[in-house]
N, C-alpha and C. Protein backbone atom coordinates (compact mmCIF):
# COMPACT_ATOMS: atom_id res chain seq x y z
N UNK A 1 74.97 114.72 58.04
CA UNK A 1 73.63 114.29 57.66
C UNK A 1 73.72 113.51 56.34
N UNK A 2 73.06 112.38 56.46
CA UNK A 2 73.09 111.45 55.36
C UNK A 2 72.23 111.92 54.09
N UNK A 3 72.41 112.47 52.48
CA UNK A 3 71.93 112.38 51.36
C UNK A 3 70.76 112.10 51.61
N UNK A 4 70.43 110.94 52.02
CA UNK A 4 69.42 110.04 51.49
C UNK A 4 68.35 110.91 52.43
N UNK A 5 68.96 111.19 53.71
CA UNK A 5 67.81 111.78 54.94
C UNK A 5 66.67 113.06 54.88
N UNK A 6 67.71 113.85 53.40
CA UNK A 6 67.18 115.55 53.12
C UNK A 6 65.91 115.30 51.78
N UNK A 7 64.97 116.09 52.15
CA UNK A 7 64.12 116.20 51.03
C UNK A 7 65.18 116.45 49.48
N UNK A 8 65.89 117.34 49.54
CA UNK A 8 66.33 118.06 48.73
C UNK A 8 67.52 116.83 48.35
N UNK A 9 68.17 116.12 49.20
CA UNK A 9 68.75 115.18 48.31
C UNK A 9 68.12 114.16 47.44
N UNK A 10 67.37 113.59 48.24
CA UNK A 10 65.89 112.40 47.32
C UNK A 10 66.43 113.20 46.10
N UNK A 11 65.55 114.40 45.98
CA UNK A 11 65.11 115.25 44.64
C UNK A 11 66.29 115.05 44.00
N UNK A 12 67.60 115.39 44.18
CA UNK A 12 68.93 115.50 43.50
C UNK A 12 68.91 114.10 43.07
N UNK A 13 69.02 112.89 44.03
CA UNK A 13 69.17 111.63 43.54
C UNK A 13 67.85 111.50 42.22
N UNK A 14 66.95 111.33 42.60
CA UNK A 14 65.64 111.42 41.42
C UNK A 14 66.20 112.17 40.26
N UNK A 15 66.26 113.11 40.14
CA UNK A 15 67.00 114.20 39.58
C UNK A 15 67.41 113.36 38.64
N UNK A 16 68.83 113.17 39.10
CA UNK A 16 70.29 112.74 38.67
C UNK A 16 69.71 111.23 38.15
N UNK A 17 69.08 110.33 38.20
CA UNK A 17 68.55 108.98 37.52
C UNK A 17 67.87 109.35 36.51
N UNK A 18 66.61 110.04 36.55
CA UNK A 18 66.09 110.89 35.55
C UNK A 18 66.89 111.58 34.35
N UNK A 19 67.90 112.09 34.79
CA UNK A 19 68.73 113.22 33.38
C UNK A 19 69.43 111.65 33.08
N UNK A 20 70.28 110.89 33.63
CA UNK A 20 70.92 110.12 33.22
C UNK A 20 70.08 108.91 31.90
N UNK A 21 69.02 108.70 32.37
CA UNK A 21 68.19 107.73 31.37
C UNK A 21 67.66 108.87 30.35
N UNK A 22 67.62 110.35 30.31
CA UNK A 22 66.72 111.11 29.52
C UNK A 22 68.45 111.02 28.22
N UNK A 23 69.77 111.48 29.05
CA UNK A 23 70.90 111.31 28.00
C UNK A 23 71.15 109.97 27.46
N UNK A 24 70.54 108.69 28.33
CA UNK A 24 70.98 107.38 27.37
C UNK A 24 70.16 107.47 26.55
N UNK A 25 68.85 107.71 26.19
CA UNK A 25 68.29 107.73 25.36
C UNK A 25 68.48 108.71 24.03
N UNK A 26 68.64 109.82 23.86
CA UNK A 26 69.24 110.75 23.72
C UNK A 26 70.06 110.21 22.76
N UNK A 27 71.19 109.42 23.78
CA UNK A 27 72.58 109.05 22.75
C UNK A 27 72.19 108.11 21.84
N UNK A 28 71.22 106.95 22.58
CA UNK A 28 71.24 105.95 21.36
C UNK A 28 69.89 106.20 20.79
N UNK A 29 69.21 107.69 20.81
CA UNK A 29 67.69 107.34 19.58
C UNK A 29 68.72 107.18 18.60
N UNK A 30 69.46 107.67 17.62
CA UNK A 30 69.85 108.04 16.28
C UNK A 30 69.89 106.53 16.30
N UNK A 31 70.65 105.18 16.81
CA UNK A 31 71.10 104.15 16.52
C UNK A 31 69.40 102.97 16.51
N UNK A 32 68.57 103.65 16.81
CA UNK A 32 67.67 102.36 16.70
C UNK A 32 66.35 102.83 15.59
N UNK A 33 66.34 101.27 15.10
CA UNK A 33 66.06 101.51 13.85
C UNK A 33 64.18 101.22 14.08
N UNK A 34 63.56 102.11 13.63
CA UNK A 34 62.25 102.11 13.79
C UNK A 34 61.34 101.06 13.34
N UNK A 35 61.98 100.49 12.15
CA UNK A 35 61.22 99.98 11.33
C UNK A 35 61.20 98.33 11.39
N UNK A 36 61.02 97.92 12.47
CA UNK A 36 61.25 96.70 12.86
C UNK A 36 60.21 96.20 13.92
N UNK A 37 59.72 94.76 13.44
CA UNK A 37 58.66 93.94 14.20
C UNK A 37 58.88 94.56 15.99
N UNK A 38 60.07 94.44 16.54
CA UNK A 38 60.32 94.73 17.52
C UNK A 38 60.05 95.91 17.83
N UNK A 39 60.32 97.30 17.03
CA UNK A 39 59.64 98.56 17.64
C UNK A 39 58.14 98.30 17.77
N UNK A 40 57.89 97.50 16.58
CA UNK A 40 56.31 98.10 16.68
C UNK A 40 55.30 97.08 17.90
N UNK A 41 56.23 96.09 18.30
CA UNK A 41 55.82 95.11 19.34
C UNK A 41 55.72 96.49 20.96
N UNK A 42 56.76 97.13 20.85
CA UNK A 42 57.19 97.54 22.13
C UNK A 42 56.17 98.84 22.08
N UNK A 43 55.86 99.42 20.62
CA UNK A 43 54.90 100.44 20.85
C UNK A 43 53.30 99.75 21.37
N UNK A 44 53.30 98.49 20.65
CA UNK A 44 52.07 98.28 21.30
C UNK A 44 51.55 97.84 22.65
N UNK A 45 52.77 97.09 23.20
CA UNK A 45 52.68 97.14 24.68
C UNK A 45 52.58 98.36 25.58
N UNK A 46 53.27 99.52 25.51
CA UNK A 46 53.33 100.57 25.82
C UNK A 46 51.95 101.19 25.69
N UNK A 47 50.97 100.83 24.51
CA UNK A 47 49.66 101.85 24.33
C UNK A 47 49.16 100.84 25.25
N UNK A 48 49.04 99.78 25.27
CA UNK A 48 48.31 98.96 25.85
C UNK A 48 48.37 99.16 27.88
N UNK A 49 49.58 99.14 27.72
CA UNK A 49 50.16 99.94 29.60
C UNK A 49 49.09 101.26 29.32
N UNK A 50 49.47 101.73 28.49
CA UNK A 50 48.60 102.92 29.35
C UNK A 50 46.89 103.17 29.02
N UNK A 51 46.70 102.16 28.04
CA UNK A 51 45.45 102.44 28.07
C UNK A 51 44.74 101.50 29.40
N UNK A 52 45.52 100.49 29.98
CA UNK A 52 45.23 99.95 31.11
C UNK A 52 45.35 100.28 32.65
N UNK A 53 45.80 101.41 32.65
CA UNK A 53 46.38 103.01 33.67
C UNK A 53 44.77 102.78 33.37
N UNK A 54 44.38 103.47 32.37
CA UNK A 54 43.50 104.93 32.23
C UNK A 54 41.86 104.20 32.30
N UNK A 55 42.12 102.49 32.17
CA UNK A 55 40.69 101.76 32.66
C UNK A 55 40.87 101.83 34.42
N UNK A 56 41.97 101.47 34.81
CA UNK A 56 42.06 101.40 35.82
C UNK A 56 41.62 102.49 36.65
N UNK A 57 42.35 103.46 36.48
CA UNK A 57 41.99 104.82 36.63
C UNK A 57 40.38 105.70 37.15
N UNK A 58 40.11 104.76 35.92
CA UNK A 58 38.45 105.21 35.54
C UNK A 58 37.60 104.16 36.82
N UNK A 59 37.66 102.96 36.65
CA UNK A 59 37.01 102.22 36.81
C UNK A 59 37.11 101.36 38.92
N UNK A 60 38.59 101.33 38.94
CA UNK A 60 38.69 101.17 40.10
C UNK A 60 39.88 102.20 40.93
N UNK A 61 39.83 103.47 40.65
CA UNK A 61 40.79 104.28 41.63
C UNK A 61 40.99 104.11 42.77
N UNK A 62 42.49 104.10 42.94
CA UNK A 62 42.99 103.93 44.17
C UNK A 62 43.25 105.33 45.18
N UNK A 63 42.83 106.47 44.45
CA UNK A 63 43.17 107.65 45.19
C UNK A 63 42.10 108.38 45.61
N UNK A 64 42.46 110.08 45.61
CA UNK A 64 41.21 110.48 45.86
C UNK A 64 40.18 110.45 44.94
N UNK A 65 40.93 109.97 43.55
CA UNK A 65 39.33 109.99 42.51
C UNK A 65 38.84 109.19 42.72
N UNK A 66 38.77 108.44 43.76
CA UNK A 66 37.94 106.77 44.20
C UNK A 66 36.59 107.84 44.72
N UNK A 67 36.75 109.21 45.52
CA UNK A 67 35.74 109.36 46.06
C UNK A 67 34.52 110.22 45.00
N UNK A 68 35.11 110.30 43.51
CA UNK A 68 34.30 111.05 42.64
C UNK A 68 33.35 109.66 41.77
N UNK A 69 31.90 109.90 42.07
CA UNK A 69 31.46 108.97 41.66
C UNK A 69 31.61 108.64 40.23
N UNK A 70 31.63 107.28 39.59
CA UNK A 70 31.85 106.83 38.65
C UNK A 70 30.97 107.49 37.33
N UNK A 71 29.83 108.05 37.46
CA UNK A 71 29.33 108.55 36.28
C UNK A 71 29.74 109.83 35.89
N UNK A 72 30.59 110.28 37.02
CA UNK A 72 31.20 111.45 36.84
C UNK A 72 32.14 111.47 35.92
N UNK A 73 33.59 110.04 36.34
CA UNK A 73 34.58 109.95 35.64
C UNK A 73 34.40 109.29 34.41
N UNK A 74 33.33 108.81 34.06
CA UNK A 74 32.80 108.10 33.17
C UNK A 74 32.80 109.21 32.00
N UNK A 75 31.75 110.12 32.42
CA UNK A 75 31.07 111.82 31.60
C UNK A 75 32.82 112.13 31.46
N UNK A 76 33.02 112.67 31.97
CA UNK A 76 33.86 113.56 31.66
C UNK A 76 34.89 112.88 30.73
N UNK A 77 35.40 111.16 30.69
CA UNK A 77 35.98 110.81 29.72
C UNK A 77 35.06 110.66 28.40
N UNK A 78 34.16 110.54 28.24
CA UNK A 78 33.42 110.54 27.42
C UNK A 78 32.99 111.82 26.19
N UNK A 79 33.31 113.15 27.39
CA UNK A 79 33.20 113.87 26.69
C UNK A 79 34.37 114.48 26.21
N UNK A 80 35.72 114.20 26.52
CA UNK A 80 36.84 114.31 26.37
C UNK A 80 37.04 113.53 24.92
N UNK A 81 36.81 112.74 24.96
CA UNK A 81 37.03 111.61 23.87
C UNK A 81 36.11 112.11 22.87
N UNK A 82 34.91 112.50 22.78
CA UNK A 82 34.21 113.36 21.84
C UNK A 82 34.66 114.74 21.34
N UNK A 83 35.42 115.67 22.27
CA UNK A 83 36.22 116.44 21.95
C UNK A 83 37.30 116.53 21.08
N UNK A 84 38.59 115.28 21.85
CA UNK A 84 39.29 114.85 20.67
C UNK A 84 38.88 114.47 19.38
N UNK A 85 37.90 113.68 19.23
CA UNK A 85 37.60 113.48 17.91
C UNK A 85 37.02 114.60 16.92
N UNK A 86 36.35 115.57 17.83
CA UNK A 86 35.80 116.77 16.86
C UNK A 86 36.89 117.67 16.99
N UNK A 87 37.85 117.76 17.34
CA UNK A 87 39.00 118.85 17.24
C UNK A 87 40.12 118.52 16.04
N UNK A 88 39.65 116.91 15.43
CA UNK A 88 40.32 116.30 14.44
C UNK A 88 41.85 115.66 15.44
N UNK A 89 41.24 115.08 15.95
CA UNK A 89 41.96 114.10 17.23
C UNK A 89 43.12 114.55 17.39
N UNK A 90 43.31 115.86 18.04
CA UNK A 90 44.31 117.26 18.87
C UNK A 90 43.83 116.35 20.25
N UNK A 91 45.27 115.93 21.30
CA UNK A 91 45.37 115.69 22.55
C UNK A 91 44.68 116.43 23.59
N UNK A 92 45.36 117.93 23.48
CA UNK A 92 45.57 119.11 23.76
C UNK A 92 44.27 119.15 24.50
N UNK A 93 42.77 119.91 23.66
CA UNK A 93 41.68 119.83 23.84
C UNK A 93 40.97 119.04 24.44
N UNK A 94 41.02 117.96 24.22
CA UNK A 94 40.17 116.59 24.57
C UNK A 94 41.10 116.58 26.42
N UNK A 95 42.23 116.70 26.47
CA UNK A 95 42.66 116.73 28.08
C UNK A 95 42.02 117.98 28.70
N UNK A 96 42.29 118.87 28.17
CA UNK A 96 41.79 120.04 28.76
C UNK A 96 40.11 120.16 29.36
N UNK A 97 39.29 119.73 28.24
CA UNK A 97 37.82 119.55 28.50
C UNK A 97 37.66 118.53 29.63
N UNK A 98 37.96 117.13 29.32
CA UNK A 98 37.93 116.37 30.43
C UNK A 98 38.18 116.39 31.76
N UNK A 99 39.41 117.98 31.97
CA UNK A 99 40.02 117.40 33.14
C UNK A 99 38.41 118.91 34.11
N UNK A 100 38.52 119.80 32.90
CA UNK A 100 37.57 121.06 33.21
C UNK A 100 36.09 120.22 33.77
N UNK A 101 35.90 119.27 32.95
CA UNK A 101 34.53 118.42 33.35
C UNK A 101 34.51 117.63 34.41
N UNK A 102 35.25 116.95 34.75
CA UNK A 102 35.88 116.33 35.79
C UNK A 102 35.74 117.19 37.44
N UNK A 103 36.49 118.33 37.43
CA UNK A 103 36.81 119.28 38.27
C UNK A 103 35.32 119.85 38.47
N UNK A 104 34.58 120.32 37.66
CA UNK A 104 33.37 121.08 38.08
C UNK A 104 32.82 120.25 37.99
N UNK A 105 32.04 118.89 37.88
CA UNK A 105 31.73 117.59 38.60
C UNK A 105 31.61 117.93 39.88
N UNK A 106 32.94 117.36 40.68
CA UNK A 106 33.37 117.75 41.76
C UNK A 106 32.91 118.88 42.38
N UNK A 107 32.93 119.84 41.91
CA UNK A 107 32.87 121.09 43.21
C UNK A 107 31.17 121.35 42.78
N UNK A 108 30.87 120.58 41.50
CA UNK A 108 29.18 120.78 41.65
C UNK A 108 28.39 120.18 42.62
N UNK A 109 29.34 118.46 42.70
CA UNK A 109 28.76 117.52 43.85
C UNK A 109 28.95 118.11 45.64
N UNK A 110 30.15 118.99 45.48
CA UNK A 110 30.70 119.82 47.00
C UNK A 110 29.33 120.67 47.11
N UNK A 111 28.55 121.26 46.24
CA UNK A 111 27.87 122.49 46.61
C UNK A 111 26.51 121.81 47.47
């Protein structure tokens, strides 16, 4: 039976690409130097990727949150983002509330 054919190999291959890029990185953080036009170029593309996930996300979902209406996902980021900021902008909280608001949304709109 071919690797590629078993659930459990995928996972090993995934796996094994995953640890391998988690040790290149690993080896060369110590060698790159933070303080350069270029880090701070690559951090801002990166916020920018994901803050463009998280419009996307919101605004035109491709999954099942396509079927939670938009004032829902709207509220619940909204109040997430008000959270973070009154928790003295802690991640932690502000995900947690949102995802809690989000979810009982949902099973309020199910009832």
């Amino acid at each position: 039976m071919n690797l590629l054919e078993t659930p459990w190999g995928l996972l090993a291959i995934a796996f094994g690409c995953a640890f391998f890029w988690r040790a290149a990185g690993a080896v060369l953080s110590g060698r790159i130097e933070v303080d350069t036009p270029l880090f701070d170029w690559c951090i801002c593309v990166t916020q920018a990727i994901v803050g463009g996930l998280m419009v996307r996300a919101i605004f035109w979902p491709s999954s099942q949150l396509a079927t939670v209406p938009l004032t829902d996902r709207a509220a619940s980021v909204a109040i997430a983002l008000a959270v973070f900021l009154a928790c003295g902008k802690r991640i932690f909280p502000g995900v947690v509330t949102g995802s809690l608001i989000l979810a009982a949304s949902v099973v309020w709109r199910s009832l």
